[in-house]
Protein backbone atom coordinates (compact mmCIF):
# COMPACT_ATOMS: atom_id res chain seq x y z
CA UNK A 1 8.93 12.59 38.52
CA UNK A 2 8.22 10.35 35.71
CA UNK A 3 8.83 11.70 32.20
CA UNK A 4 6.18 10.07 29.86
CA UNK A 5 8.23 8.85 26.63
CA UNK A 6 6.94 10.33 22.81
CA UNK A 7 5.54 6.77 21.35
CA UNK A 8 7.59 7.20 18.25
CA UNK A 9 10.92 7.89 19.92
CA UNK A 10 11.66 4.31 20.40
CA UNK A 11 11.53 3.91 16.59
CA UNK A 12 13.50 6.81 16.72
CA UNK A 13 16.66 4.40 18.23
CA UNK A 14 15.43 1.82 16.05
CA UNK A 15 16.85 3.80 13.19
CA UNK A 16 20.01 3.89 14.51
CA UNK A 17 20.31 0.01 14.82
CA UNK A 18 18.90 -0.65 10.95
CA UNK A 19 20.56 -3.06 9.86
CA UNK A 20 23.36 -2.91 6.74
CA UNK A 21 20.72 -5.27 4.80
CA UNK A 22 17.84 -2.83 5.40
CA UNK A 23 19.93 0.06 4.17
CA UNK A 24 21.23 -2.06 1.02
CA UNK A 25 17.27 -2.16 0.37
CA UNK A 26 16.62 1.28 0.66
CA UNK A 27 19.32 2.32 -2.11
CA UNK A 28 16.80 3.15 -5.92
CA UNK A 29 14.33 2.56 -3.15
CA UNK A 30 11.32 4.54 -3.78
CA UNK A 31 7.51 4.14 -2.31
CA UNK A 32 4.69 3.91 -4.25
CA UNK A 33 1.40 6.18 -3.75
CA UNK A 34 -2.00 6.42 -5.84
CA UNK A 35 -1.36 9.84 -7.51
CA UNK A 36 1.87 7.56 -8.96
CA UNK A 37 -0.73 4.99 -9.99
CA UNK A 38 -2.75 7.36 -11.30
CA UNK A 39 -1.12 8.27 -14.67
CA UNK A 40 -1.04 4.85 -16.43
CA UNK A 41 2.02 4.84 -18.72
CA UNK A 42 1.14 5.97 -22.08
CA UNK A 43 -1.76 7.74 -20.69
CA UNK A 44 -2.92 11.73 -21.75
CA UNK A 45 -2.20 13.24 -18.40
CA UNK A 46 -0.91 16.69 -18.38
CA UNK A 47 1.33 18.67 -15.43
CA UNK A 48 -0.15 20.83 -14.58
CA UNK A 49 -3.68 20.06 -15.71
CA UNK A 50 -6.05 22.93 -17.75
CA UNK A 51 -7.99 25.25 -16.55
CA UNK A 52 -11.16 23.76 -15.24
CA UNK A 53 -9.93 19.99 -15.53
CA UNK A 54 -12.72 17.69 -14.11
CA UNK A 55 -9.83 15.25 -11.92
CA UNK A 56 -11.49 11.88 -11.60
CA UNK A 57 -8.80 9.83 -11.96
CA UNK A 58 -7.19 9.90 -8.51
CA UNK A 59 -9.13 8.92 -5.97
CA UNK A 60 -8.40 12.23 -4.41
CA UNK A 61 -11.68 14.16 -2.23
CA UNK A 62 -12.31 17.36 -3.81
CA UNK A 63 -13.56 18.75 -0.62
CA UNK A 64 -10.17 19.23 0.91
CA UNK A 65 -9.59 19.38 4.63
CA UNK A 66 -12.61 20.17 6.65
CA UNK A 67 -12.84 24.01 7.83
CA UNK A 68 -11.75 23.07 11.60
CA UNK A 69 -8.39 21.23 9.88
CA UNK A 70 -7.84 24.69 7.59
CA UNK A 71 -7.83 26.03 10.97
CA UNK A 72 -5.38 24.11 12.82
CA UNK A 73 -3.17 23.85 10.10
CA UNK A 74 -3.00 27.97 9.45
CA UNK A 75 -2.30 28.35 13.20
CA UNK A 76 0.70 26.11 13.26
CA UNK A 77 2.40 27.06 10.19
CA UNK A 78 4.59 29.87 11.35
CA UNK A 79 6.04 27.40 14.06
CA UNK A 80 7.14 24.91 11.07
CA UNK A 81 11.00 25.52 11.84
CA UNK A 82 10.49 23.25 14.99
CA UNK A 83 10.06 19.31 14.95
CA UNK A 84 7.04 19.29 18.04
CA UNK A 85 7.01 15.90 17.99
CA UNK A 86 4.73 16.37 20.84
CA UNK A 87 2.04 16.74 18.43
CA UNK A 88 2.56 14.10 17.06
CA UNK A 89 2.07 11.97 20.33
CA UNK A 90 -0.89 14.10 20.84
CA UNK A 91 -2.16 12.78 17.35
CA UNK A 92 -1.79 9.26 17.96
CA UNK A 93 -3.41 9.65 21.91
CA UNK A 94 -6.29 11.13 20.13
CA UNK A 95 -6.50 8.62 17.61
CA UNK A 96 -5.84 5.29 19.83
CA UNK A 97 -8.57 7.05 22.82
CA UNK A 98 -11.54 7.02 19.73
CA UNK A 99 -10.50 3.21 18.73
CA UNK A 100 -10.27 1.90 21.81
CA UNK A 101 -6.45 1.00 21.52
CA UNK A 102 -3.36 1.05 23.53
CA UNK A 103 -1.28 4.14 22.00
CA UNK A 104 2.04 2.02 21.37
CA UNK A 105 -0.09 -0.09 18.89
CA UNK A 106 -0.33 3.14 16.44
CA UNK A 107 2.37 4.58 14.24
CA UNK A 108 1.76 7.80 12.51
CA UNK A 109 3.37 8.38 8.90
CA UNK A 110 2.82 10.80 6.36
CA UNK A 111 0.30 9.10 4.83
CA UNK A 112 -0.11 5.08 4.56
CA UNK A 113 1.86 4.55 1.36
CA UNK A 114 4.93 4.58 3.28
CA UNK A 115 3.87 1.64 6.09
CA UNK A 116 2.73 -0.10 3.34
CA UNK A 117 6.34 -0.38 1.79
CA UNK A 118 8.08 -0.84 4.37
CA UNK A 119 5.76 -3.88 5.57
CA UNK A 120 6.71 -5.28 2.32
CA UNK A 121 10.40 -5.14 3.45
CA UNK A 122 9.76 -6.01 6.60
CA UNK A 123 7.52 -9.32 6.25
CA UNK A 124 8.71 -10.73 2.37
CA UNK A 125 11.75 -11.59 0.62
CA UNK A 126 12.66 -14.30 -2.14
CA UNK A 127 11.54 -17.31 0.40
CA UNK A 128 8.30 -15.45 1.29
CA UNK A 129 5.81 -14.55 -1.00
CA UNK A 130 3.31 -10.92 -1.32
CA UNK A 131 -0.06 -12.14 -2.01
CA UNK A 132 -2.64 -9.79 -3.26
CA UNK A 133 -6.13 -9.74 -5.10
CA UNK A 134 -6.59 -8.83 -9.45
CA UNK A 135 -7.51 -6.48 -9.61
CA UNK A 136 -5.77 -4.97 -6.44
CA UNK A 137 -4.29 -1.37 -5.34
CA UNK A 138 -0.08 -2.48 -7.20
CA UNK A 139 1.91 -0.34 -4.56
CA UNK A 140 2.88 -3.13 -3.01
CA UNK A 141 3.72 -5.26 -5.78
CA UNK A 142 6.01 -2.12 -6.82
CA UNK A 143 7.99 -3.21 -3.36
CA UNK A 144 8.39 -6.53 -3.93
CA UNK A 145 11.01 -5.65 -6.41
CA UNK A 146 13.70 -4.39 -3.32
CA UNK A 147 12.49 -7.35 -1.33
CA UNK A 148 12.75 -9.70 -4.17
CA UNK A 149 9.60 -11.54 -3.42
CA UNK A 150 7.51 -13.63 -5.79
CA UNK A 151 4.22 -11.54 -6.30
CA UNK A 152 1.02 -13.78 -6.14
CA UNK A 153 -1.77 -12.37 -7.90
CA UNK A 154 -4.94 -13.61 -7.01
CA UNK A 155 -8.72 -13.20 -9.10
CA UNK A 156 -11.21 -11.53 -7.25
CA UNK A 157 -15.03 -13.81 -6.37
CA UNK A 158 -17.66 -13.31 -8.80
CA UNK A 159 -19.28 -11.12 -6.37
CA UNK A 160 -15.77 -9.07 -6.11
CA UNK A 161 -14.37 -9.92 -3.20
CA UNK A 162 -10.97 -11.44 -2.21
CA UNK A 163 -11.04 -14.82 -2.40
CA UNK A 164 -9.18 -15.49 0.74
CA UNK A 165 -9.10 -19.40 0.65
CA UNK A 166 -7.27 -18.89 -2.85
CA UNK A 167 -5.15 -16.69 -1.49
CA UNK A 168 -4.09 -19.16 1.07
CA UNK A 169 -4.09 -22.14 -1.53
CA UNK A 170 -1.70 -20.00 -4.50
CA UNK A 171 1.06 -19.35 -1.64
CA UNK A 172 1.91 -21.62 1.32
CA UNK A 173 5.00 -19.63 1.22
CA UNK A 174 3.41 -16.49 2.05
CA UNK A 175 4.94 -14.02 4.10
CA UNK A 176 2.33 -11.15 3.72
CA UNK A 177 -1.30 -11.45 2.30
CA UNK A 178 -2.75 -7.68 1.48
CA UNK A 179 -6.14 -6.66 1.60
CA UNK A 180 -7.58 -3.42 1.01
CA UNK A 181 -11.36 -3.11 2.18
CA UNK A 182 -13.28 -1.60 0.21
CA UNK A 183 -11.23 -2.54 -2.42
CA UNK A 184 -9.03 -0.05 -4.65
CA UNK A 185 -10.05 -0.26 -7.60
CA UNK A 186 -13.42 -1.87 -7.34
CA UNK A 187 -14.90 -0.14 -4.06
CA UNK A 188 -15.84 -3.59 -2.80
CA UNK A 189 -16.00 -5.08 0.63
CA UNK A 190 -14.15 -8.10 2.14
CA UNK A 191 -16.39 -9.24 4.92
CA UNK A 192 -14.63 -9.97 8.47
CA UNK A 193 -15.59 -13.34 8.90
CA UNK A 194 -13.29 -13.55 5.77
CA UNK A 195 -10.17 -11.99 7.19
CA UNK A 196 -10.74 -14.07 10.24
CA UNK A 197 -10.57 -17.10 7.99
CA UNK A 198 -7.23 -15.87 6.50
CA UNK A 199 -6.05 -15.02 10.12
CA UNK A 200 -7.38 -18.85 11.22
CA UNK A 201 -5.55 -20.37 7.74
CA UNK A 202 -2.12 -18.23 7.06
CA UNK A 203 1.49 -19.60 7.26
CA UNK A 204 2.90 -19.69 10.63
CA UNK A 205 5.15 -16.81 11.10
CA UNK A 206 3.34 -14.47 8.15
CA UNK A 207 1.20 -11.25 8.23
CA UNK A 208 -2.01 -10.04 6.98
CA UNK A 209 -2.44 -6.18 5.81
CA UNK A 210 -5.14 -4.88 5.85
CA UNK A 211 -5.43 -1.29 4.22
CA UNK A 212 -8.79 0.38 5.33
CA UNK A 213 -8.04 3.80 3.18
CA UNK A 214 -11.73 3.37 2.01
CA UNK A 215 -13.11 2.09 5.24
CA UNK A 216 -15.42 5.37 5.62
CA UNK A 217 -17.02 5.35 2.94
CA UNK A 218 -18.95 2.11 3.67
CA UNK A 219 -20.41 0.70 6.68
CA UNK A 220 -17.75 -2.19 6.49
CA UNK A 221 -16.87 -3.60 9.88
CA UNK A 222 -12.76 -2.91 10.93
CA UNK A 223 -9.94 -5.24 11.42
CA UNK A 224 -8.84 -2.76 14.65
CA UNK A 225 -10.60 -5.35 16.94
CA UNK A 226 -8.36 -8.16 16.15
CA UNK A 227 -5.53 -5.67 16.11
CA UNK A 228 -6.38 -5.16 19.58
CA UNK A 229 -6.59 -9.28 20.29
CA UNK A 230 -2.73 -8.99 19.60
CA UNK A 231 -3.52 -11.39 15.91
CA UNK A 232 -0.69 -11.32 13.08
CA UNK A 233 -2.18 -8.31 11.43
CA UNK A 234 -1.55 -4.58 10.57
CA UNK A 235 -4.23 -2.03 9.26
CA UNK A 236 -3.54 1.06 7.74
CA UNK A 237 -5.65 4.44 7.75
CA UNK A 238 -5.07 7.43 5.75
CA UNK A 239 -6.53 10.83 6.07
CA UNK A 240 -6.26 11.44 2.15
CA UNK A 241 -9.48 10.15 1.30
CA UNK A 242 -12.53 11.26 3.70
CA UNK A 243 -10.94 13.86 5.49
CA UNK A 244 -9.19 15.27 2.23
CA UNK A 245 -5.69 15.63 2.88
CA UNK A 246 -3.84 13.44 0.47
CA UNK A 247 -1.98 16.75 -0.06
CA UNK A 248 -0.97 16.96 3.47
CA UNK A 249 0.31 13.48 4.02
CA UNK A 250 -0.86 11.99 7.35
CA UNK A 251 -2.06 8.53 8.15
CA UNK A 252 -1.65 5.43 10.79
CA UNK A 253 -0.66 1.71 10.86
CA UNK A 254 -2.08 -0.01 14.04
CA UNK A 255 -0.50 -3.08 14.83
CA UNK A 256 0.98 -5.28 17.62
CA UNK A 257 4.22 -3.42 18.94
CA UNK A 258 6.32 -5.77 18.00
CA UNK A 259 5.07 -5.95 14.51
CA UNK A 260 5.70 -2.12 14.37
CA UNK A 261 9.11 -2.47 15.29
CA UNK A 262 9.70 -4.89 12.17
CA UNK A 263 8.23 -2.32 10.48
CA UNK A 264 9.78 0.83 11.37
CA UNK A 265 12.96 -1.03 11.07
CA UNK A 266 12.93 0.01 7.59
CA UNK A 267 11.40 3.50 7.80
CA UNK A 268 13.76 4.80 10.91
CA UNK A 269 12.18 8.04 12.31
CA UNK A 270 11.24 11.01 10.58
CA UNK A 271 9.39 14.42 12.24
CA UNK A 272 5.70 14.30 10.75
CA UNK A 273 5.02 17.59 8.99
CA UNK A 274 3.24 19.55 12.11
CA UNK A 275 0.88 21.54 9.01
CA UNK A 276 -0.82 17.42 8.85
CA UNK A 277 -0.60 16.82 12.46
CA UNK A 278 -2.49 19.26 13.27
CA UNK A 279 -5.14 19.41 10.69
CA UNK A 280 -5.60 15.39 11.17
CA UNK A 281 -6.02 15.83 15.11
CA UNK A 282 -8.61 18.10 14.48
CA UNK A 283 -10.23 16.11 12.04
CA UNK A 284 -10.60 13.36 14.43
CA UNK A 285 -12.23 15.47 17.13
CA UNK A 286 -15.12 16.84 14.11
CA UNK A 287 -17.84 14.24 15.38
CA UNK A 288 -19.94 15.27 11.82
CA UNK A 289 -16.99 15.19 9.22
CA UNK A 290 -17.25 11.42 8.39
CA UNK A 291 -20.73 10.68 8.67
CA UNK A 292 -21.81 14.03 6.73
CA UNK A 293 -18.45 13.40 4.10
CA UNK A 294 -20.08 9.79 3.61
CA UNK A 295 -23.47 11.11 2.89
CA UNK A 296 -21.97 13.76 0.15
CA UNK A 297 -20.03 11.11 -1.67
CA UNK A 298 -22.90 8.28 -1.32
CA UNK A 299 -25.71 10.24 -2.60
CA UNK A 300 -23.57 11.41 -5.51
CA UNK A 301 -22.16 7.95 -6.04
CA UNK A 302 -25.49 6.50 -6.29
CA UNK A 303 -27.10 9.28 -8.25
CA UNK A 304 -24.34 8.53 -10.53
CA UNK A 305 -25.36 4.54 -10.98
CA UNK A 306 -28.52 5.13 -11.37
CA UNK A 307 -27.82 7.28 -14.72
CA UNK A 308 -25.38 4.56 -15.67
CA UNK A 309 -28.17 2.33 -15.49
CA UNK A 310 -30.96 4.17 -17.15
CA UNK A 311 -28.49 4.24 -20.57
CA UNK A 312 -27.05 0.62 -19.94
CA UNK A 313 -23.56 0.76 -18.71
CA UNK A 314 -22.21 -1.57 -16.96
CA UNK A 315 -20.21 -0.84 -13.62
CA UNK A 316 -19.21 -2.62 -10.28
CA UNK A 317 -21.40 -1.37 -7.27
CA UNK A 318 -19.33 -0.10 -4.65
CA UNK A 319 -19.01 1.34 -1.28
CA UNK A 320 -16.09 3.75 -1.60
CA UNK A 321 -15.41 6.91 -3.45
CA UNK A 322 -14.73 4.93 -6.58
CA UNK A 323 -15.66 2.09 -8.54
CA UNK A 324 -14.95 0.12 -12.01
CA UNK A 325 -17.01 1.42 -15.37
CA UNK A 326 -17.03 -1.34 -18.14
CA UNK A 327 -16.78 0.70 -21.23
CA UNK A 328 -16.48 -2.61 -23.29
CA UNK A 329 -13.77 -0.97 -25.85
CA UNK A 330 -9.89 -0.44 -24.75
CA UNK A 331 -9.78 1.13 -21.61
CA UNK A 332 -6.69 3.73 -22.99
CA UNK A 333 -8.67 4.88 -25.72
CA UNK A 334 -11.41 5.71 -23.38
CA UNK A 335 -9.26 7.61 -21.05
CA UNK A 336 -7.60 9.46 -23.73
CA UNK A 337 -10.79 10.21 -25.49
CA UNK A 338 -12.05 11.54 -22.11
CA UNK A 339 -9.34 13.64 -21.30
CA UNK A 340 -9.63 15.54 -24.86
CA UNK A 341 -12.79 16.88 -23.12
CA UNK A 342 -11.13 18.03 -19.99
CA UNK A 343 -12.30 15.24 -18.13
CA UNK A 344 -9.57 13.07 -16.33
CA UNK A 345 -10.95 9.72 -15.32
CA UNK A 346 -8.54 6.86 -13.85
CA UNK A 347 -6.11 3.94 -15.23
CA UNK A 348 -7.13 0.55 -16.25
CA UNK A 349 -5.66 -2.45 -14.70
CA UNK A 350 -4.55 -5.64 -16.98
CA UNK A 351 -6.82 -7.70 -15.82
CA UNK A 352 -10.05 -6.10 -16.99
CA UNK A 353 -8.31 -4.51 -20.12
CA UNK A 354 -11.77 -2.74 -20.67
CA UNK A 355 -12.78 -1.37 -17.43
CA UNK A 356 -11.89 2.25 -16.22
CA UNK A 357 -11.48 3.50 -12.77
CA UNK A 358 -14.27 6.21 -11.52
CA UNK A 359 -13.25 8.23 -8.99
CA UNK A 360 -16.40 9.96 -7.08
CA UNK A 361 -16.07 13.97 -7.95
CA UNK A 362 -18.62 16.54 -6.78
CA UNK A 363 -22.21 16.68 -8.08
CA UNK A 364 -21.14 18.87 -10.90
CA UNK A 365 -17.96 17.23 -11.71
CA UNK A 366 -20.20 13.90 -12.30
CA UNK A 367 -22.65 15.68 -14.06
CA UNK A 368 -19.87 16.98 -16.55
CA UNK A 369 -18.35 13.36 -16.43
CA UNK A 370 -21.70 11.60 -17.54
CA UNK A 371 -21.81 14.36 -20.58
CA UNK A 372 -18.51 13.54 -21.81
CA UNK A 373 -18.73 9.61 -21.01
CA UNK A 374 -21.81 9.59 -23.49
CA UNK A 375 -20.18 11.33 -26.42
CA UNK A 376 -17.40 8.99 -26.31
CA UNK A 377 -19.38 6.15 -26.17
CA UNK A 378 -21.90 6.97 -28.61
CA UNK A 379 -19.24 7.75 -31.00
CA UNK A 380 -17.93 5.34 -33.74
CA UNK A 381 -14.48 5.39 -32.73
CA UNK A 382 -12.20 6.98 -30.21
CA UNK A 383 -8.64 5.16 -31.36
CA UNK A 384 -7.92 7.88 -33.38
CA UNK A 385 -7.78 10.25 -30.37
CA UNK A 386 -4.39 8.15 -29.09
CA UNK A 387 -2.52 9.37 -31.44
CA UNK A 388 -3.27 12.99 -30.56
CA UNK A 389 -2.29 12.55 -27.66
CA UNK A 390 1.04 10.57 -27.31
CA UNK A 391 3.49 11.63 -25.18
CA UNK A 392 7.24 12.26 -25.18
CA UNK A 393 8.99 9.26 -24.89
CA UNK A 394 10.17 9.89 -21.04
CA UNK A 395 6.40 10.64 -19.99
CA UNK A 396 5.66 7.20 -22.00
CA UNK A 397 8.52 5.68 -19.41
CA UNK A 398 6.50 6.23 -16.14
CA UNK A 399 3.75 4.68 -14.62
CA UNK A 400 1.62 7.14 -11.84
CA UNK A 401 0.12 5.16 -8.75
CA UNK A 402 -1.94 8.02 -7.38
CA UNK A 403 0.80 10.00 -5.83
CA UNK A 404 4.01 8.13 -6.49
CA UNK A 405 5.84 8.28 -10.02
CA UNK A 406 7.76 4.54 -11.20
CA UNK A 407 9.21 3.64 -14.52
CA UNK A 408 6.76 2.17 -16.78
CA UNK A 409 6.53 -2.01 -17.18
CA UNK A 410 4.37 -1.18 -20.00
């Protein structure tokens, strides 16, 4: 009788054939997630945060795991002293039976941070060249620096999309070109006519990522159908953002099998935590949890730009569960002058030195948000609020991307 073979237990030999490079890599090695991103260097972020903190700033779902996941995840925490990688399989046959897709195209992770990374590794080095959008989600960028690639930063359209035939002009030397639809930080879509083109136009022998994190939030068309036309291109999913477990850790990359075993070449195996297994698996099988979780976070979102626009600020309409607020002052004073009302809101990025990042809370989160956004800007000057708030020198050293904590370039 036939013995049907766990999908991840091939990367499971993989790991013991990494190479001595790959390991080399892997030494001050560490991945980059958005809590990481999140606390900008010389940012007033606290650990832990006060008492009734309004946490905007992370692109994190206050609604948690759904009630079914709570579930799931409480009935399989006494057996956490055993690996069941069978539930993991059973994760991924769940997953690849919804989308249509072969199951030895998908490779669960704790979350999509890590596949990231180790794409990075896997598909650039000092010859070959990450490309990315400004301004862009910077965990990759952060990986470039054990791959030693050239990072190729690349302005985002007028209408704040990536401009993929820039892309492809900055770097015929590319060896990965990263997407992320809707964008982090902007909430903005790249349409899929456009990463067709990119597909159509790329370097022989390079990759396209595309990280769809956001992707249900919007009504954005996926990149899993040229996944499953066997195209140069991986897309990651996460279940931190709609289904609320960036806690938990749990997400996918879905890619040609012998693009995952490049991959995983540099991750080896690892046991997925069986407490995100099984709250994810049930997730999936909760036919109202995305479509009711997108309703929540658009009405809010839009409730939210339409009182930005009845008192004049300017922002970048999005589709996601975050978007960019022009404050037209320095974004750091902003944040800082924000947080001295309890209200944590997210990091700037260099290339719009003014803008903040939004993150979409609840209804009353948003509603304290707006109060405290209007006292700061109605006042004559926040600066002064910086220096109450410095930090020590070794919190001034690191730089928070949303879940991952890296020394400060700053």
């Amino acid at each position: 009788m036939a013995v049907e073979e766990n999908p991840d237990c091939r990367s499971r030999r993989s790991f013991l054939q990494v190479s001595a490079a790959a390991a080399a890599v892997a030494v001050g090695y560490r991945i980059v997630t958005e809590p990481m991103l999140a606390d900008a260097a010389s940012l007033p972020y606290p650990s832990p945060y006060p008492k009734d903190a309004v946490l905007i700033n992370a692109n994190e779902n206050p609604l948690g795991p759904c009630g079914v996941a709570c579930d799931a995840l409480n009935s399989v925490a006494s057996q956490g002293g055993r690996y069941s990688d069978w539930m993991t399989t059973d994760l991924i046959k769940t997953f690849a039976a919804a989308e249509g897709l072969k199951p030895e195209y998908v490779h669960a992770f704790p979350g999509s941070s890590g596949p990231l990374h180790y794409s990075v590794l896997a598909f650039t080095s000092p010859a070959k060249s990450y490309v990315t959008a400004d301004p862009g989600y910077e965990a990759g960028a952060h990986a470039t620096k054990a791959s030693g690639a050239r990072v190729v930063k690349v302005p985002l359209t007028k209408t704040y999309t990536h401009d993929v035939k820039a892309m492809l002009a900055a770097a015929p030397d590319a060896g990965m070109f990263y997407i992320c639809s809707p964008n982090n930080p902007t909430g903005t879509l790249t349409s899929h006519s456009d990463i067709e083109f990119l597909l159509a136009n790329k370097p022989k022998d390079s990759i396209l990522l595309v990280d769809e994190a956001y992707i249900h939030f919007s009504d954005a068309s996926s990149a899993l159908d040229l996944v499953k036309a066997d195209k140069d291109l991986i897309v990651l999913r996460t279940f931190s953002k709609i289904y609320g477990m960036a806690g938990l850790r749990c997400g996918f990359a879905i890619a040609r099998p012998d693009l995952l075993e490049k991959m995983t070449a540099f991750s080896g195996w690892s046991a997925m935590p069986i407490t995100a297994v099984a709250a994810a698996t049930a997730s999936l099988k909760d036919p109202r949890l995305v479509p009711d979780r997108k309703h929540v976070n658009t009405t809010i979102r839009e409730a939210t730009f339409e009182w930005l626009s009845k008192n004049n600020y300017s922002f970048v309409p999005s589709q996601s569960n975050c978007f960019m607020l022009d404050a037209k002052r320095p974004a750091k004073e902003v944040i800082a002058a924000m947080a001295a009302q309890n209200v944590f809101i997210g990091r700037p990025w260099p290339a719009w030195p003014t803008h903040v990042r939004i993150t979409v809370g609840t209804q009353p989160e948003m509603e304290r948000f707006q109060e405290a956004f209007q006292r700061v800007m109605t006042s004559s000057s926040v600066a002064s609020v910086m220096s109450a708030l410095r930090k020590t020198p070794l919190e001034l050293a690191r730089l928070n991307l949303d879940g991952l904590i890296v020394p400060s370039r700053s």
